[in-house]
Structure formats: C-alpha cells, structure tokens
Protein backbone atom coordinates (compact mmCIF):
# COMPACT_ATOMS: atom_id res chain seq x y z
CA UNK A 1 63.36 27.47 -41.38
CA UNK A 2 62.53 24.79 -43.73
CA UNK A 3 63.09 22.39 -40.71
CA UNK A 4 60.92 24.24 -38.71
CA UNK A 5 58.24 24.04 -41.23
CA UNK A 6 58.33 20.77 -40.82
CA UNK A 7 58.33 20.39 -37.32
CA UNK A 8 55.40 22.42 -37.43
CA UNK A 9 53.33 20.66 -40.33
CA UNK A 10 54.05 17.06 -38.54
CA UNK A 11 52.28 18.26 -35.53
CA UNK A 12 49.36 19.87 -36.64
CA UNK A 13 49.18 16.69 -39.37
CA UNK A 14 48.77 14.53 -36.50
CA UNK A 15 46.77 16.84 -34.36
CA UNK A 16 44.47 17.49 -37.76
CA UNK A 17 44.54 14.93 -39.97
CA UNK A 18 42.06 11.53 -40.18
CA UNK A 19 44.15 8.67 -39.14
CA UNK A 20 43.73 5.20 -41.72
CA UNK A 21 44.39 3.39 -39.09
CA UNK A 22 42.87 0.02 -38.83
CA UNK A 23 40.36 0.42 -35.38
CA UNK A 24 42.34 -1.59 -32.38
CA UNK A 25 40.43 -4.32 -31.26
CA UNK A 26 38.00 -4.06 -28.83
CA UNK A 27 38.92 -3.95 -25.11
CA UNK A 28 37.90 -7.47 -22.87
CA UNK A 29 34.91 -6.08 -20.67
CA UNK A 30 35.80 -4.67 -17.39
CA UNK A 31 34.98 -6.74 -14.39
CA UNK A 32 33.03 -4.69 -11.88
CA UNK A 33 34.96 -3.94 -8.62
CA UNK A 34 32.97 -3.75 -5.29
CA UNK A 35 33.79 -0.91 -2.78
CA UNK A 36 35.19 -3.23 -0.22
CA UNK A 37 37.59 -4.05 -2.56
CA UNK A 38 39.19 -0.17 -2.65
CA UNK A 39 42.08 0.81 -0.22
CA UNK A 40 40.90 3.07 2.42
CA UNK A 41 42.41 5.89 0.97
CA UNK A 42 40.52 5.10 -2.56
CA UNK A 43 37.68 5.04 -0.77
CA UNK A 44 37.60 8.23 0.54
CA UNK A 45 38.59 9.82 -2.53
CA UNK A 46 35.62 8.53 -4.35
CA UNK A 47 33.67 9.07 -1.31
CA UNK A 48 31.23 11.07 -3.69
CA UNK A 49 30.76 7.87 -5.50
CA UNK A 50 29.78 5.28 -2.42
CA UNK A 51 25.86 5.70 -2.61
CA UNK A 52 25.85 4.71 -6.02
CA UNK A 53 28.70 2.15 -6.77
CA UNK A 54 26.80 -0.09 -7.07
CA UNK A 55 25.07 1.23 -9.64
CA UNK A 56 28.27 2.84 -12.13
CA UNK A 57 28.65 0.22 -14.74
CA UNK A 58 31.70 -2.15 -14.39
CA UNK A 59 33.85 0.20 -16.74
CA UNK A 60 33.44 3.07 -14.46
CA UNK A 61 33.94 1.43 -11.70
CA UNK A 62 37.08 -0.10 -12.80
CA UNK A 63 38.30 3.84 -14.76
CA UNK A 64 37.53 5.47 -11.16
CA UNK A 65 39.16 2.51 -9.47
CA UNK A 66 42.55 3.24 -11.71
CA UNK A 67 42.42 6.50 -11.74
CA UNK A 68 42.03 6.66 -7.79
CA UNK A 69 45.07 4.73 -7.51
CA UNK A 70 47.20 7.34 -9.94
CA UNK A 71 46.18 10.21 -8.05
CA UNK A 72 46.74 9.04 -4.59
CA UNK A 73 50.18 8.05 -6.11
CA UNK A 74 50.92 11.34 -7.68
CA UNK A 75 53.53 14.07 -5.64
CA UNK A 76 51.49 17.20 -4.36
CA UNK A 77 53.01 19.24 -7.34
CA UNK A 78 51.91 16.74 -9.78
CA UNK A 79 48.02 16.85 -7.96
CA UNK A 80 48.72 20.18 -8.36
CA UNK A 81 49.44 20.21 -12.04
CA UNK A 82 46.40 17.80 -12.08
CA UNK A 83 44.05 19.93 -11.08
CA UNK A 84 45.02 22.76 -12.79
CA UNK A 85 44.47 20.88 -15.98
CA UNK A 86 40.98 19.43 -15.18
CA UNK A 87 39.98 23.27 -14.85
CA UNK A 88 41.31 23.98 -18.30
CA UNK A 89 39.63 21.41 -19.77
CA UNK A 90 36.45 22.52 -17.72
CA UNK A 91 36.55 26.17 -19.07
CA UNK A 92 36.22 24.73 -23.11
CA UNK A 93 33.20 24.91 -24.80
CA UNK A 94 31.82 21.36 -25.49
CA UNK A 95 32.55 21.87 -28.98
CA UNK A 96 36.42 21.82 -28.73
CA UNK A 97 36.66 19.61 -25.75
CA UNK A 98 34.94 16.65 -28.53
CA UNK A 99 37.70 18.55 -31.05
CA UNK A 100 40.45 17.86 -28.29
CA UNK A 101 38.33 14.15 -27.74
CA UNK A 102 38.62 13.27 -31.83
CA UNK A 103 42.45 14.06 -31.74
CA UNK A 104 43.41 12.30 -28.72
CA UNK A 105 41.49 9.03 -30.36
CA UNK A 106 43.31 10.00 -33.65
CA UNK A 107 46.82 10.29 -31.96
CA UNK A 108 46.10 6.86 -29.86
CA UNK A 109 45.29 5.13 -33.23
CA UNK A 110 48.79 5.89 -34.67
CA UNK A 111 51.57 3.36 -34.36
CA UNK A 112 54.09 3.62 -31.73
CA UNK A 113 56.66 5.04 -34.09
CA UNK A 114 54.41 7.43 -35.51
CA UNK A 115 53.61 8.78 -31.67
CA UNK A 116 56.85 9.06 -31.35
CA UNK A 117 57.65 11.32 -34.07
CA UNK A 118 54.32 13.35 -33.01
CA UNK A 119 55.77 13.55 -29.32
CA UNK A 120 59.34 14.33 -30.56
CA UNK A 121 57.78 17.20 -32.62
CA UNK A 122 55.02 18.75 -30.33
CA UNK A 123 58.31 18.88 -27.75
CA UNK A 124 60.73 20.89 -30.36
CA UNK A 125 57.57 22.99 -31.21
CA UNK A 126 57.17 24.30 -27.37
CA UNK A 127 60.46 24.71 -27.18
CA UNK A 128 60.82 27.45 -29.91
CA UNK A 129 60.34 30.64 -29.13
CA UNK A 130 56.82 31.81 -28.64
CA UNK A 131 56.63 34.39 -31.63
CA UNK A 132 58.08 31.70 -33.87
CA UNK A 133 55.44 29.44 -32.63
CA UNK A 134 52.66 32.61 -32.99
CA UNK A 135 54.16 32.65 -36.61
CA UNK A 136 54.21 29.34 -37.69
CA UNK A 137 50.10 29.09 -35.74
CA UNK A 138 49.22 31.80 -38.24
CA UNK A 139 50.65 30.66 -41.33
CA UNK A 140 49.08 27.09 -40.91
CA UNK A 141 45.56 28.76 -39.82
CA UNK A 142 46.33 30.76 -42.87
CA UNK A 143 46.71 28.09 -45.50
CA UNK A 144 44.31 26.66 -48.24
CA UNK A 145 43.04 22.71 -47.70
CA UNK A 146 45.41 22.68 -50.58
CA UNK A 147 48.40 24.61 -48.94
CA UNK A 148 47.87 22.12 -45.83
CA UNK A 149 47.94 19.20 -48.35
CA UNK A 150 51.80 20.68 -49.80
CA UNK A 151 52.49 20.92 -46.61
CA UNK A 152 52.12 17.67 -45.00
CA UNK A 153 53.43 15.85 -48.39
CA UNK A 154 56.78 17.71 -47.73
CA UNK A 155 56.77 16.39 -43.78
CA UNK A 156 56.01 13.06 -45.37
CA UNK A 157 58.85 13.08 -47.88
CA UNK A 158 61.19 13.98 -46.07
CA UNK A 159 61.02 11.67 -43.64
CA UNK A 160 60.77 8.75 -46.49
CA UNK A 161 63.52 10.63 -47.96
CA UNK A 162 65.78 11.92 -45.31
CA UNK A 163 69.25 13.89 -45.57
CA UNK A 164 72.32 11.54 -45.56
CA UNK A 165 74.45 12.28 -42.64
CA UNK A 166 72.25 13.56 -40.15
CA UNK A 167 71.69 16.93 -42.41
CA UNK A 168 68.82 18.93 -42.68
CA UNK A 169 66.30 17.01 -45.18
CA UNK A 170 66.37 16.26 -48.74
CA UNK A 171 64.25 18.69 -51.18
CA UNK A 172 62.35 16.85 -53.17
C-alpha cells in the first residue's frame, strides 16, 4: 500500500504541483508555408483553411501543416481514437481545459527523467484496479495543503533514498 501511495502522490505531484523549472528557450520563428507547398492530400484536409492561408500567421500555418501530416499518417483506429479525444476535450468547460493547458506546460517543463518517472507512474496508476484508483482519488482530494505537502516529501524521499535490492522503499 505504501507503494501505492506513492505511485499515486508522484502523479498527482506532477499533474499538481508548480514546476521550478528554468523556462526552455524560446522556439526559432516558424517560417510561413504557402498552400502550394502542401501534398494534395494536406490540402484537402485543411480545405476549411484555403480562403484564408494566407492570412494564419506563419506558426499556424506551419502547426496545421504538421499536424496535417500526423493525421493523414495515422491508422483508421488511431483517427478514430483521435477524434474521440478532440470531443472530450470539446465537452470541458474552459476552465479545466486551461487546468488541463497549465499541466501539460508544467509536465513539458520537467526533465526527461522526471517525465519518465511521471509516465512510468500515471501507467501503474491505470493499471490498478478502478476502486483502488476511486480510493486513492478520494484520499488525495481529501487531504490538507499540508497532508499533500507529507505526501509528496515521502514520493521525494524515497526516490533520493531508495530500498537496496530492488525492495519496496526505505522509510524515512
């Protein structure tokens, strides 16, 4: 249980928590791509877009340009998945789609090793059993700022501190 506290506690901390990150650096500026330049099969999927190309600043241009290219890519279960997705995120109230928008730039802003340990845990959280997972929802929700703050310094200990021998971790 202990472990799965922690499981649990690493997620949310990286789902939750402010990252002290230092800000990447900014991004060279896109270079604007003209609609000849799409595939025919681009084009007609940004068909919407054609009367006012011109117009989309080079960035969008370039996101719809990349993002064209993935999805005409993409398997018809994958689209599927896609789309399914996009509705989802369509359904949220503006108010937790800039929540899910603050985490995603928090979770990007971590070091690779630190998404990893995110990923690893988010993957071991879905895979336990959904009442566990109910539980574990609730008791976070649940918690003080000050419970949260135990919480999170136990994650963070143990994995400074972790169990010799591939044990469950250390108590500190």
């Amino acid at each position: 249980m202990n472990e799965l506290r922690s499981v649990v506690a690493v997620v949310l901390l990286a789902l939750s928590a402010p990252v002290f990150a230092q800000p990447a650096p900014a991004p060279a500026p896109a270079q604007a791509v003209g609609w000849a330049s799409l595939s025919p099969a681009q084009q007609q999927l940004l068909r919407p877009y054609a009367g006012q190309w011109q117009s989309l600043s080079p960035e969008r241009q370039a996101a719809l340009a990349r993002g064209s290219q993935r999805w005409i890519a993409m398997p018809p279960q994958q689209r599927a998945q896609a789309r399914q997705r996009f509705e989802q995120w369509r359904a949220l109230p503006p108010q937790q789609r800039a929540m899910v928008r603050d985490r995603l730039e928090n979770f990007r802003a971590l070091p690779p090793d630190e998404q990893n340990i995110v990923r690893d845990n988010f993957h071991r959280f879905q895979n336990l059993p959904a009442e566990q997972r109910r539980m574990l929802r609730e008791r976070w929700q649940n918690a003080s700022p000050a419970e949260r703050q135990k919480m999170i310094a136990r994650v963070r200990a143990r994995r400074v501190h972790p169990a010799p021998h591939g044990g469950p971790p250390a108590r500190p």
